[in-house]
N, C-alpha and C. Protein backbone atom coordinates (compact mmCIF):
# COMPACT_ATOMS: atom_id res chain seq x y z
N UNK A 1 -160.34 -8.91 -97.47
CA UNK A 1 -159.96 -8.20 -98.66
C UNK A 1 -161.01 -8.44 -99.74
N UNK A 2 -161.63 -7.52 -100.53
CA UNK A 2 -162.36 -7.40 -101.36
C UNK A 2 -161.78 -7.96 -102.69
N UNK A 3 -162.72 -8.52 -103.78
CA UNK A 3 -161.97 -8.51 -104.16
C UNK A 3 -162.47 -8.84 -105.95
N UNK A 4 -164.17 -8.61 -105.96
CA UNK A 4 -164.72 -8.06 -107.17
C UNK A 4 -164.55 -6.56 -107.68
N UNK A 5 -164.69 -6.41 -108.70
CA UNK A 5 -164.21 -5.19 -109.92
C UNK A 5 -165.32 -5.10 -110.40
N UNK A 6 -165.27 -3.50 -110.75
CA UNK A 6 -165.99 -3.06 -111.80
C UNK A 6 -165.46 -1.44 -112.60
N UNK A 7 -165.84 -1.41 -113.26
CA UNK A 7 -165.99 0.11 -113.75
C UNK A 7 -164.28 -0.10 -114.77
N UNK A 8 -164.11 1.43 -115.68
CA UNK A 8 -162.85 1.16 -115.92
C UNK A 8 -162.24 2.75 -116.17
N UNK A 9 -161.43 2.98 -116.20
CA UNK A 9 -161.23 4.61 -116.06
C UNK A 9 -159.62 4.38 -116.10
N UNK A 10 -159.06 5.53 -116.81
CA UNK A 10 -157.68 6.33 -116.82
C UNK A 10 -157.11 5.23 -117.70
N UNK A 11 -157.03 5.00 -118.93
CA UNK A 11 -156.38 4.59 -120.47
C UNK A 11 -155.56 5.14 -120.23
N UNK A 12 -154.19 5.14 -120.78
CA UNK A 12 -153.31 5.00 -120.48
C UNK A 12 -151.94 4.38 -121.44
N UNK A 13 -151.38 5.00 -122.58
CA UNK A 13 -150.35 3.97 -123.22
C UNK A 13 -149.29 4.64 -123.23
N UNK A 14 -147.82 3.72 -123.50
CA UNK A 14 -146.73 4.42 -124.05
C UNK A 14 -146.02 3.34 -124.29
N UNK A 15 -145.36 4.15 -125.13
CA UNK A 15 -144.46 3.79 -126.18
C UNK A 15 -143.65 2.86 -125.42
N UNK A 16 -143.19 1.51 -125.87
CA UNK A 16 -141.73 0.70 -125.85
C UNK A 16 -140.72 1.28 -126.61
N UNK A 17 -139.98 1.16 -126.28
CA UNK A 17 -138.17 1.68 -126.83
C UNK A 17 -137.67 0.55 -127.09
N UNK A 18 -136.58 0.51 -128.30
CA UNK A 18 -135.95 -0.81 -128.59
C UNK A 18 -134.95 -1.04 -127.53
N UNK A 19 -135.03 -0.16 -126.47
CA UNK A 19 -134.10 -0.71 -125.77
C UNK A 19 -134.73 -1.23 -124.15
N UNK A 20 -136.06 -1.77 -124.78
CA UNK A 20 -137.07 -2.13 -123.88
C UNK A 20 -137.43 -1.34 -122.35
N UNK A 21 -137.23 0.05 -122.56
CA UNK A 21 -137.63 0.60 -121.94
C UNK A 21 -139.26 1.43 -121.85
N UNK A 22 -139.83 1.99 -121.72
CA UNK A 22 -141.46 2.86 -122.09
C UNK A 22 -140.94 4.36 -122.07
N UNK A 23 -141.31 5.43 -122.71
CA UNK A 23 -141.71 6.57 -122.80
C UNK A 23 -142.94 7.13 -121.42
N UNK A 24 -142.77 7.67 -121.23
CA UNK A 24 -144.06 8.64 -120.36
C UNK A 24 -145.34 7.74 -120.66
N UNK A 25 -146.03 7.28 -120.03
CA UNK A 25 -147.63 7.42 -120.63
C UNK A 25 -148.30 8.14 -121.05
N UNK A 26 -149.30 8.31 -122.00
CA UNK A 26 -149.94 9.69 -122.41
C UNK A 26 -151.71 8.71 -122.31
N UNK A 27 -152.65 9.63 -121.82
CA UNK A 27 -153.90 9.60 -121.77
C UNK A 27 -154.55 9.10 -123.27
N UNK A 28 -155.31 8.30 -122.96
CA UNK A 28 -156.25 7.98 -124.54
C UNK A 28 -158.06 8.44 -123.59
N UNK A 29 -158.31 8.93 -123.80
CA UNK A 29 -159.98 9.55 -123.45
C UNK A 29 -160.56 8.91 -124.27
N UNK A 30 -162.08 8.62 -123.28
CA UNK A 30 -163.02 8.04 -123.37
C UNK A 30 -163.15 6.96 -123.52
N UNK A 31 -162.11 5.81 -122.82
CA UNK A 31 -162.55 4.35 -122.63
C UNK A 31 -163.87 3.69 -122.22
N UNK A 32 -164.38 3.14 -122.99
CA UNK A 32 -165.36 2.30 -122.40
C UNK A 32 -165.55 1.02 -122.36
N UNK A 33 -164.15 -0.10 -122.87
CA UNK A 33 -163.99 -0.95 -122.45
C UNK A 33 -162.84 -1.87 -123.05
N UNK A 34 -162.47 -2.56 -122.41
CA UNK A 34 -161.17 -3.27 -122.88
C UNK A 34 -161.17 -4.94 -122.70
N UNK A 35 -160.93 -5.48 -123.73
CA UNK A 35 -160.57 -7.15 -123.58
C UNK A 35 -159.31 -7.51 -123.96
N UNK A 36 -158.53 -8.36 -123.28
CA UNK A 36 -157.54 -8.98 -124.03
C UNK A 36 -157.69 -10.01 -123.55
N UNK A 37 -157.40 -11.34 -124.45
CA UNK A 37 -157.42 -12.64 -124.27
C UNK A 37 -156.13 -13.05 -124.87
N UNK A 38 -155.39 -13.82 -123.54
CA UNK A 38 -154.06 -14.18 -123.41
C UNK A 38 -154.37 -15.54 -123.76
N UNK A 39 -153.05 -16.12 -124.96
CA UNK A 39 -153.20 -17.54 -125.49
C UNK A 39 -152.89 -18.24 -124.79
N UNK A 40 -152.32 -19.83 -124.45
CA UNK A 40 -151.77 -20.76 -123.87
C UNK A 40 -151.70 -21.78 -124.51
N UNK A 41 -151.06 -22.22 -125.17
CA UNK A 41 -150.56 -23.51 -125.78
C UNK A 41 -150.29 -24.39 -124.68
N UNK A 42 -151.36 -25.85 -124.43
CA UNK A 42 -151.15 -26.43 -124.10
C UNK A 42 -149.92 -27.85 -124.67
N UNK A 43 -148.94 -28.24 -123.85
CA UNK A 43 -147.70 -29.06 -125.00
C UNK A 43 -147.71 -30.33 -123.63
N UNK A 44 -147.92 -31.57 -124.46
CA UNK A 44 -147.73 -32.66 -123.07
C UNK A 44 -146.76 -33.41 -123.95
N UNK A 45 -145.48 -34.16 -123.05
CA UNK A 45 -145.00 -35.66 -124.02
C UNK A 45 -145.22 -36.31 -123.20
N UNK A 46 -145.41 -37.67 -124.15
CA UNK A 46 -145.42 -38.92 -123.32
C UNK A 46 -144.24 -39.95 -123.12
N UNK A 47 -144.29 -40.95 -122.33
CA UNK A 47 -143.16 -41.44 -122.11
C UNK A 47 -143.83 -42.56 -121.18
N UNK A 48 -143.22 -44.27 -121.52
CA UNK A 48 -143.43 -44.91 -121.08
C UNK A 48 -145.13 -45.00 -120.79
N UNK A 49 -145.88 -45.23 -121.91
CA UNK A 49 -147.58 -44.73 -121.92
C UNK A 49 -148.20 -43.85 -120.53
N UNK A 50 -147.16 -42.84 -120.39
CA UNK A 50 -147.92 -41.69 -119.94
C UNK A 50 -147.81 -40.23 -119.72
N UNK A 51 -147.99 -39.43 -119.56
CA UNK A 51 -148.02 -38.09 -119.57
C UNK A 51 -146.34 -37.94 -118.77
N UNK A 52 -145.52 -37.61 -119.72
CA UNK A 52 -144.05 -37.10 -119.13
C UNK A 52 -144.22 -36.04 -119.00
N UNK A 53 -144.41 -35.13 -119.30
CA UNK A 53 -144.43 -33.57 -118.96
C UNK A 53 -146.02 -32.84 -119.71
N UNK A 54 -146.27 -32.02 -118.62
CA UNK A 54 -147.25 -31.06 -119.57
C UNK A 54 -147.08 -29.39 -118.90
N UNK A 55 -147.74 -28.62 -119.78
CA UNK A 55 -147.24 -27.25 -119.63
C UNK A 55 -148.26 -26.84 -120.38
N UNK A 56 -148.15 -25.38 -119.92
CA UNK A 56 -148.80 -24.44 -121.15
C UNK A 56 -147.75 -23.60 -121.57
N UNK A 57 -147.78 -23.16 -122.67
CA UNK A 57 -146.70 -21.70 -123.21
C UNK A 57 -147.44 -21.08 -123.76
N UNK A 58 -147.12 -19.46 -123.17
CA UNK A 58 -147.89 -18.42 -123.93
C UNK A 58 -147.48 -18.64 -125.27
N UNK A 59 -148.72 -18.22 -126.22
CA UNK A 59 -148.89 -17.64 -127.68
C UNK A 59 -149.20 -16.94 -128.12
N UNK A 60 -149.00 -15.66 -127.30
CA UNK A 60 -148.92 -14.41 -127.83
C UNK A 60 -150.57 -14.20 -127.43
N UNK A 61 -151.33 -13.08 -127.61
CA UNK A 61 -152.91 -13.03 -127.22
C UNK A 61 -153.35 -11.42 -127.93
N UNK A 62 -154.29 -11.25 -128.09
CA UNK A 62 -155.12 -10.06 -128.98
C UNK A 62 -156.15 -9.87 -128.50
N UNK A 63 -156.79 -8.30 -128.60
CA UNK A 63 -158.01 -7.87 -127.50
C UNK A 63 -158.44 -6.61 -128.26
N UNK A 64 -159.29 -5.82 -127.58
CA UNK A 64 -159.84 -5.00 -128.14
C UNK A 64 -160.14 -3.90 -126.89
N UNK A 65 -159.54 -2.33 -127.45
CA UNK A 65 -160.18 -1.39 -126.56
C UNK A 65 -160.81 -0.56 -127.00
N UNK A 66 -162.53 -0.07 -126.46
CA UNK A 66 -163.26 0.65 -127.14
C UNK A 66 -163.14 1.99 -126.46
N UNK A 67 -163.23 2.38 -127.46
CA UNK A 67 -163.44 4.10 -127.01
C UNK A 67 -164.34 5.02 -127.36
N UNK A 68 -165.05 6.60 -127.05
CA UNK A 68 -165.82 6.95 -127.89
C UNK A 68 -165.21 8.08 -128.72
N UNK A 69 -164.36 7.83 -129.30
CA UNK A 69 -163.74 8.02 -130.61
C UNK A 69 -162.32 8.49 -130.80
N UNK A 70 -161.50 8.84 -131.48
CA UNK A 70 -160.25 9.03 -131.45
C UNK A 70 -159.84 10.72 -131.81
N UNK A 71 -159.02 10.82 -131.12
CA UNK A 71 -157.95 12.74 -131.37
C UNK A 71 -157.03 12.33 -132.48
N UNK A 72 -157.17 13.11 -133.34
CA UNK A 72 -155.75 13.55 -134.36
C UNK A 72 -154.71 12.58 -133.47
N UNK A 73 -153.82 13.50 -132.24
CA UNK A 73 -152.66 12.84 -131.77
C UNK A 73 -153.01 11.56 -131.30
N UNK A 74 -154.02 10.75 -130.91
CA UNK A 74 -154.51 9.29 -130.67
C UNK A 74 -153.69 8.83 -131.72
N UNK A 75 -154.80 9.59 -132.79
CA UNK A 75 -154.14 8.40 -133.76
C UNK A 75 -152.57 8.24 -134.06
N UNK A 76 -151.42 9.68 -134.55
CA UNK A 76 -150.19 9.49 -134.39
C UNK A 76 -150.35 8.58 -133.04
N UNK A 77 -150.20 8.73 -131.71
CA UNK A 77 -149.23 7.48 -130.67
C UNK A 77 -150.14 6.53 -131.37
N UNK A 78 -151.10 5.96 -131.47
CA UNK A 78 -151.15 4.23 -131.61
C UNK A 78 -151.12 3.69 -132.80
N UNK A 79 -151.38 4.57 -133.88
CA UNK A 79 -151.09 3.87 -135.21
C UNK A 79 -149.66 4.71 -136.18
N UNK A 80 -149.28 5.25 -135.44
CA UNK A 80 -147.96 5.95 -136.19
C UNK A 80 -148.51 6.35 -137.59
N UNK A 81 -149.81 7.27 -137.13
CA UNK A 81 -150.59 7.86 -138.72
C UNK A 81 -149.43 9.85 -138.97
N UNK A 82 -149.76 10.46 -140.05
CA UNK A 82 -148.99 11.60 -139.69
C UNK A 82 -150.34 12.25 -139.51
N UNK A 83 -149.84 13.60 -138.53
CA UNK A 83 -150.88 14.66 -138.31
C UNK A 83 -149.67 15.74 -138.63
N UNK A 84 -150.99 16.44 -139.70
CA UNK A 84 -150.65 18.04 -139.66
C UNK A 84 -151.73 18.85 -140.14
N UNK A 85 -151.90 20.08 -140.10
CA UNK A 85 -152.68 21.10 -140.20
C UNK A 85 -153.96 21.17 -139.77
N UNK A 86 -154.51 20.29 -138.52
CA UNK A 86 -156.02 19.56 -138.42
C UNK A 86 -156.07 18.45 -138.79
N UNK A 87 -155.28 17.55 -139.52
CA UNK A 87 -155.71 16.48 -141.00
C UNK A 87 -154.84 15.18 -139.80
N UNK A 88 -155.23 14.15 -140.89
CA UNK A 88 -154.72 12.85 -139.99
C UNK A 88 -154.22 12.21 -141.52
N UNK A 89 -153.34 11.85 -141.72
CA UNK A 89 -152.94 11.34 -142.71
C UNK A 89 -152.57 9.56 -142.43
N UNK A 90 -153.08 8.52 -142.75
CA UNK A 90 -153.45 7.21 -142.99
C UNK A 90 -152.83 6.72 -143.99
N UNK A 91 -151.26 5.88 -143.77
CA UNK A 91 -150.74 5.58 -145.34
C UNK A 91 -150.48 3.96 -145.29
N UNK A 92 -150.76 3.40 -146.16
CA UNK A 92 -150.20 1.45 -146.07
C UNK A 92 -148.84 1.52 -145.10
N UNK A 93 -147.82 1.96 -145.14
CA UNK A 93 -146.42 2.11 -144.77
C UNK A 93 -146.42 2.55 -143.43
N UNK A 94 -147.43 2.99 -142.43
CA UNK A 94 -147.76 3.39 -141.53
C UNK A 94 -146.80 2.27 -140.63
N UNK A 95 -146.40 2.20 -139.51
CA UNK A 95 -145.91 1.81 -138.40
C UNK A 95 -146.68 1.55 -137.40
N UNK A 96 -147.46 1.11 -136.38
CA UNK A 96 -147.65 1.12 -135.03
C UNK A 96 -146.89 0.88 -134.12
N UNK A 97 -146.84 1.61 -133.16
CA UNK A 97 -145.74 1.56 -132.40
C UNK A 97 -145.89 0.33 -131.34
N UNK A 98 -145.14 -0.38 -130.80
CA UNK A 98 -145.74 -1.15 -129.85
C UNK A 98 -145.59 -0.24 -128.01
N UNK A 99 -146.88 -0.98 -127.14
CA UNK A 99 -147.33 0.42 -126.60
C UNK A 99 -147.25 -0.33 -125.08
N UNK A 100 -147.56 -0.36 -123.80
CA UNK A 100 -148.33 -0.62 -122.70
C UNK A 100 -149.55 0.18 -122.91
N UNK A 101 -150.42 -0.76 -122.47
CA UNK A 101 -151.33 -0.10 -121.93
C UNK A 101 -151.98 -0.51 -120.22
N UNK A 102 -152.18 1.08 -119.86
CA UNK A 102 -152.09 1.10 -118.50
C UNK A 102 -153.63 1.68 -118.22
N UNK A 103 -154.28 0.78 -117.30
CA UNK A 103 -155.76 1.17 -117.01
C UNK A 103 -155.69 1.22 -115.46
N UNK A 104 -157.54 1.68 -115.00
CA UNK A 104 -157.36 0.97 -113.20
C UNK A 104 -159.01 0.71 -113.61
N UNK A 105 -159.42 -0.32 -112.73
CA UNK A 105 -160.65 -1.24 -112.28
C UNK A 105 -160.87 -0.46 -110.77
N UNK A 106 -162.26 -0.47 -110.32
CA UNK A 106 -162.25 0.08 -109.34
C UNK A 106 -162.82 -1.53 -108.51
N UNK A 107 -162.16 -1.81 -106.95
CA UNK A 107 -162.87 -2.80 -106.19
C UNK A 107 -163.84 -2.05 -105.55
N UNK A 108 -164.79 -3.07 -105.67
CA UNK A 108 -166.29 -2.68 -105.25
C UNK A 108 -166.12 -2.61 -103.93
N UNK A 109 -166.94 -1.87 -103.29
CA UNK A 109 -167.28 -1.47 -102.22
C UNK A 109 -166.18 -0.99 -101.10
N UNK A 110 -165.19 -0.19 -102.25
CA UNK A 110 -163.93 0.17 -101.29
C UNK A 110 -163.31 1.07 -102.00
N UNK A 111 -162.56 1.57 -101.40
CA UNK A 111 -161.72 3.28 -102.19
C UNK A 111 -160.95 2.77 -103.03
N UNK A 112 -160.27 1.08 -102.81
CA UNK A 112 -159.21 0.73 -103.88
C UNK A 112 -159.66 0.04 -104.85
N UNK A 113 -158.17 0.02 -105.50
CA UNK A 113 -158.98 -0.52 -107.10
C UNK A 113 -157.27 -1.44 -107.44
N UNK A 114 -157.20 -2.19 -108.54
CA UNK A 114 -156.47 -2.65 -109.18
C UNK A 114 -155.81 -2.24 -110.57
N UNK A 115 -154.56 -1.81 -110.69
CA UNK A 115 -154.17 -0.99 -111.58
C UNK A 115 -153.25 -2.32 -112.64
N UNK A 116 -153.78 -2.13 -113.95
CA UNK A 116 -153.22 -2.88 -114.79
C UNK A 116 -152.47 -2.05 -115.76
N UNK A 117 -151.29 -3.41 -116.07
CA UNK A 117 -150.08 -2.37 -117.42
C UNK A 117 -149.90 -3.95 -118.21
N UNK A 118 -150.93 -3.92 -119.40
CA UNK A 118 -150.26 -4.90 -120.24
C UNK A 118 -149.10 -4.08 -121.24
N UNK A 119 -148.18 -5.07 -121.26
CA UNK A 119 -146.72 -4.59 -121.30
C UNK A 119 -146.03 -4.09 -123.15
N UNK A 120 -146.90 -5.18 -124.06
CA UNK A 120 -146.30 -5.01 -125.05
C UNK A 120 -147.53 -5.43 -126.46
N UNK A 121 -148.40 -4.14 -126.46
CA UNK A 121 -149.21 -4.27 -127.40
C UNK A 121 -149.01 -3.23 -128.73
N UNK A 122 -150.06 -3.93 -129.86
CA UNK A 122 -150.11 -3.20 -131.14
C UNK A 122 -151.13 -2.94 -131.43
N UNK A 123 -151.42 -1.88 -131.82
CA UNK A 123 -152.74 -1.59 -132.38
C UNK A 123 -153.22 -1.83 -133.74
N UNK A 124 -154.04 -2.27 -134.28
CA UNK A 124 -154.32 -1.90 -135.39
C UNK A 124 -155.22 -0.62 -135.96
N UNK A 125 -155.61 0.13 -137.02
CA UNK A 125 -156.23 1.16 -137.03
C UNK A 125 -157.23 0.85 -137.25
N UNK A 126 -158.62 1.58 -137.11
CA UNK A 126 -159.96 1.36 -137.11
C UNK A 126 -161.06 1.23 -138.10
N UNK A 127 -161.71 0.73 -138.14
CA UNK A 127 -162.76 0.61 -139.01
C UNK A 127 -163.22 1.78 -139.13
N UNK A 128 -163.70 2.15 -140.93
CA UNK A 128 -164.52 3.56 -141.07
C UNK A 128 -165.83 3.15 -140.75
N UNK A 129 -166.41 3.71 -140.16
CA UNK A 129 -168.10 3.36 -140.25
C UNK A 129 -168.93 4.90 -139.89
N UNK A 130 -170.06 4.71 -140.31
CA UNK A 130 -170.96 5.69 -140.01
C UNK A 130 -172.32 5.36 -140.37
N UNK A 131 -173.02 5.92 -139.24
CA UNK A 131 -174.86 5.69 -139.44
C UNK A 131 -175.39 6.87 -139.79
N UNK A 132 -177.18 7.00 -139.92
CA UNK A 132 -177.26 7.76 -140.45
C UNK A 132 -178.72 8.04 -138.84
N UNK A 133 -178.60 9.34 -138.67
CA UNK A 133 -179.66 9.40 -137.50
C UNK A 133 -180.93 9.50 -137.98
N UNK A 134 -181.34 8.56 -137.37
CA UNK A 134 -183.02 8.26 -137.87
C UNK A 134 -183.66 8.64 -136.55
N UNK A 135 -184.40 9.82 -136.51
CA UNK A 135 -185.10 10.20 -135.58
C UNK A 135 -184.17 10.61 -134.00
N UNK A 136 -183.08 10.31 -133.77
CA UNK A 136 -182.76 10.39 -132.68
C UNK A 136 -181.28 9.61 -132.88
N UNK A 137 -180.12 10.19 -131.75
CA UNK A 137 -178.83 9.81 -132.04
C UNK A 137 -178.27 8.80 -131.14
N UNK A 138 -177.46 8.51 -131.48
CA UNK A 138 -177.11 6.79 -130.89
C UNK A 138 -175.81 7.37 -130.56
N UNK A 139 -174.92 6.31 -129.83
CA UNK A 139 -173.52 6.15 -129.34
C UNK A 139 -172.91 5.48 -130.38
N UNK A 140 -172.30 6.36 -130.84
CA UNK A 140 -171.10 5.59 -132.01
C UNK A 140 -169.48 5.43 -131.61
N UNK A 141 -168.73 3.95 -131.34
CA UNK A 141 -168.22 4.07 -131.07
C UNK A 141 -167.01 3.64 -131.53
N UNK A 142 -165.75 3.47 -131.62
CA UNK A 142 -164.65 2.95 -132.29
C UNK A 142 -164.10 1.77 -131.68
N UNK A 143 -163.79 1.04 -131.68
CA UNK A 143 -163.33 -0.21 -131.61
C UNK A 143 -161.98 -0.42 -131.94
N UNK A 144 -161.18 -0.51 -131.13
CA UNK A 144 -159.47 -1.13 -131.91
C UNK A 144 -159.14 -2.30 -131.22
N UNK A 145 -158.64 -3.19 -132.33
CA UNK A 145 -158.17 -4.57 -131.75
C UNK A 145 -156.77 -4.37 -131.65
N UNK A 146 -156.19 -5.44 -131.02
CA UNK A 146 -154.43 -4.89 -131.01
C UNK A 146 -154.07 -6.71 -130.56
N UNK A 147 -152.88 -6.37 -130.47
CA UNK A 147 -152.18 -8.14 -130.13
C UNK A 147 -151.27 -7.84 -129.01
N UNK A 148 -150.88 -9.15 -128.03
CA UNK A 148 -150.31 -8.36 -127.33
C UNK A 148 -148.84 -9.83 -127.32
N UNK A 149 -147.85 -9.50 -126.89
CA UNK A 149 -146.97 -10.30 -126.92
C UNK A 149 -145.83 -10.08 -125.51
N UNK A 150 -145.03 -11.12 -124.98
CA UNK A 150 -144.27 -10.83 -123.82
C UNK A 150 -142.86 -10.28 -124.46
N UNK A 151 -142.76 -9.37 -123.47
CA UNK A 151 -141.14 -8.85 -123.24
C UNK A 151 -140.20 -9.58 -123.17
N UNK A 152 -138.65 -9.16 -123.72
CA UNK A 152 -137.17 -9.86 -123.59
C UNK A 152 -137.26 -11.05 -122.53
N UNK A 153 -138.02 -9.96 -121.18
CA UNK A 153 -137.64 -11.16 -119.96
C UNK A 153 -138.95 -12.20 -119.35
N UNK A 154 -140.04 -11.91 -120.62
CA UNK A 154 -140.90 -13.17 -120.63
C UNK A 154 -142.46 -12.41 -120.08
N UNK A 155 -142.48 -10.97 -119.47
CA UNK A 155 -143.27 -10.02 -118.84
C UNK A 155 -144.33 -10.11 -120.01
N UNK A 156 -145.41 -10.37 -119.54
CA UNK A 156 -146.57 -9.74 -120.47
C UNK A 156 -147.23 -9.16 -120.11
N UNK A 157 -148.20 -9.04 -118.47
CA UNK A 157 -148.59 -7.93 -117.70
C UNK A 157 -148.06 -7.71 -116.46
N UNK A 158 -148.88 -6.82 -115.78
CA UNK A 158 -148.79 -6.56 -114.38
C UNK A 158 -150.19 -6.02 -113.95
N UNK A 159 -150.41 -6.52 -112.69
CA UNK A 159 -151.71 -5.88 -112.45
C UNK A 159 -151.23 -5.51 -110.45
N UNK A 160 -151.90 -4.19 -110.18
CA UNK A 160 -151.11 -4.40 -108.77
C UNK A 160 -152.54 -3.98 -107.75
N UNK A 161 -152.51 -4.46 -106.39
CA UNK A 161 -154.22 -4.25 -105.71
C UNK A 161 -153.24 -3.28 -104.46
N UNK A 162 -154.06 -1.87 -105.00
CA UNK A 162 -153.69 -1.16 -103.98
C UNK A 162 -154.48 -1.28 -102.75
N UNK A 163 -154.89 -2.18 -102.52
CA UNK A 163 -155.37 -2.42 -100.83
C UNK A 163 -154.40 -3.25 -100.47
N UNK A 164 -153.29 -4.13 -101.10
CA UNK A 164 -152.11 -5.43 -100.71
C UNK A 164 -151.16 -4.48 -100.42
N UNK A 165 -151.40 -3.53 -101.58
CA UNK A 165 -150.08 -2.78 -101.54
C UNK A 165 -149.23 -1.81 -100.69
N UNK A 166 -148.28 -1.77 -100.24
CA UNK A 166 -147.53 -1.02 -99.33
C UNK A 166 -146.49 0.10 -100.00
N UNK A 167 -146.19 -0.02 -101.40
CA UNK A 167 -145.42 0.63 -101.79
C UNK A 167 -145.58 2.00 -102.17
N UNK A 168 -145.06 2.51 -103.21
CA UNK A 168 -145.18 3.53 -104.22
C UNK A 168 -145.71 3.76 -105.24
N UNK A 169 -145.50 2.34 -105.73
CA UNK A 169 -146.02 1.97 -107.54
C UNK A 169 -146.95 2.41 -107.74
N UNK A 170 -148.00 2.61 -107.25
CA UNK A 170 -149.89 2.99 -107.15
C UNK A 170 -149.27 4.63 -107.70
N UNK A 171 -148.56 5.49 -106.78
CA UNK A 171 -148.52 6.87 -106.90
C UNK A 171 -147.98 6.93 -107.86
N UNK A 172 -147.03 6.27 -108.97
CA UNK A 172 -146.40 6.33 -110.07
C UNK A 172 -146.98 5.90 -111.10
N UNK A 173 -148.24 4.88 -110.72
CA UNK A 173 -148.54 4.30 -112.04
C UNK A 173 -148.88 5.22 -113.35
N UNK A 174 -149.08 6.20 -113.53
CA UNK A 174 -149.57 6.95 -114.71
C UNK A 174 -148.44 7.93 -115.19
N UNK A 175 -147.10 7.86 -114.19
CA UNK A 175 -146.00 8.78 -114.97
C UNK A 175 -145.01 7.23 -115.30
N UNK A 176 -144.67 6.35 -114.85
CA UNK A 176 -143.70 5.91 -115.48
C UNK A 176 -144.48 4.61 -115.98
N UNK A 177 -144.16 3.33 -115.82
CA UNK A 177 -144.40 1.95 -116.73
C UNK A 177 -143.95 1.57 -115.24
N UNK A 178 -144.85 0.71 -114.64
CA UNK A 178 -144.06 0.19 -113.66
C UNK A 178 -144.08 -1.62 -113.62
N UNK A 179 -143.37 -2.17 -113.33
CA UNK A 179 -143.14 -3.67 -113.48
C UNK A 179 -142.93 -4.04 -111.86
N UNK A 180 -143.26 -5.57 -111.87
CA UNK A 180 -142.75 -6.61 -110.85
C UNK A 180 -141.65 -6.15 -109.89
């Protein structure tokens, strides 16, 4: 079984429901790359001069997905901005919704790949920036950081290797949210 990655393709978010369910996924275009770095609180006690217990506990974790640039409706799903008439409207009072986001990695040197759904992220909205073309044009690209935190029942991702896999989940991953 193979079992290096590369490449990254088919973004992917939707909405959480307070009743911890997801909405549909809807497409975010033009990913070109994604980090999240998951915390771990390391916690040891001691007892009788020595290590009684040790553990890690998640602490929540924050990452960043780049893209080459954002749609009107982008921005409504991930920053709960309003759109109307062409226009994107950006207010302090704004909401972000909390989202999955669902990608796939392709394994090298094989048709399969590994499909990831981190379960319960936020976005924040983006930096304004702009250059000015000096002689020739560059890749300008947007950047959003977001945080990500675990679900009711402790879930923070899923990642699944459709070469292990025997099921369905692979053929579903991009219409529903699929879990463990």
């Amino acid at each position: 079984m193979k079992k290096r990655l590369g490449g990254l393709k088919r973004i992917h978010v939707a909405k959480l429901l307070c009743d911890g369910t997801f909405q549909a996924p809807v497409p975010v275009t033009g990913a070109k790359s994604i980090e999240a770095e998951l915390a771990y609180e390391q916690v040891q006690f001691y007892a009788d001069n020595a290590i009684d217990y040790s553990d890690f506990i998640f602490n929540g974790g924050e990452g960043t997905l780049t893209v080459s640039g954002l749609t009107a409706s982008e921005y409504n799903l991930l920053f709960g901005s309003t759109v109307a008439d062409g226009g994107v409207l950006v207010k302090s009072s704004d909401i972000a919704p909390e989202v999955a986001i669902l990608f796939e990695r392709n394994k090298l040197g094989t048709a399969e790949k590994v499909l990831y759904a981190l379960y319960a992220c936020k976005f924040a909205p983006p930096a304004i920036s702009a250059q000015t073309m000096e002689g020739g044009v560059e890749e300008e690209v947007v950047e959003l950081t977001f945080t990500v935190r675990e679900l009711a029942d402790g879930e923070v991702f899923y990642m699944l290797d459709t070469e292990a896999h025997a099921g369905t989940k692979d053929a579903a991953w991009y219409t529903s949210v699929q879990k463990a």
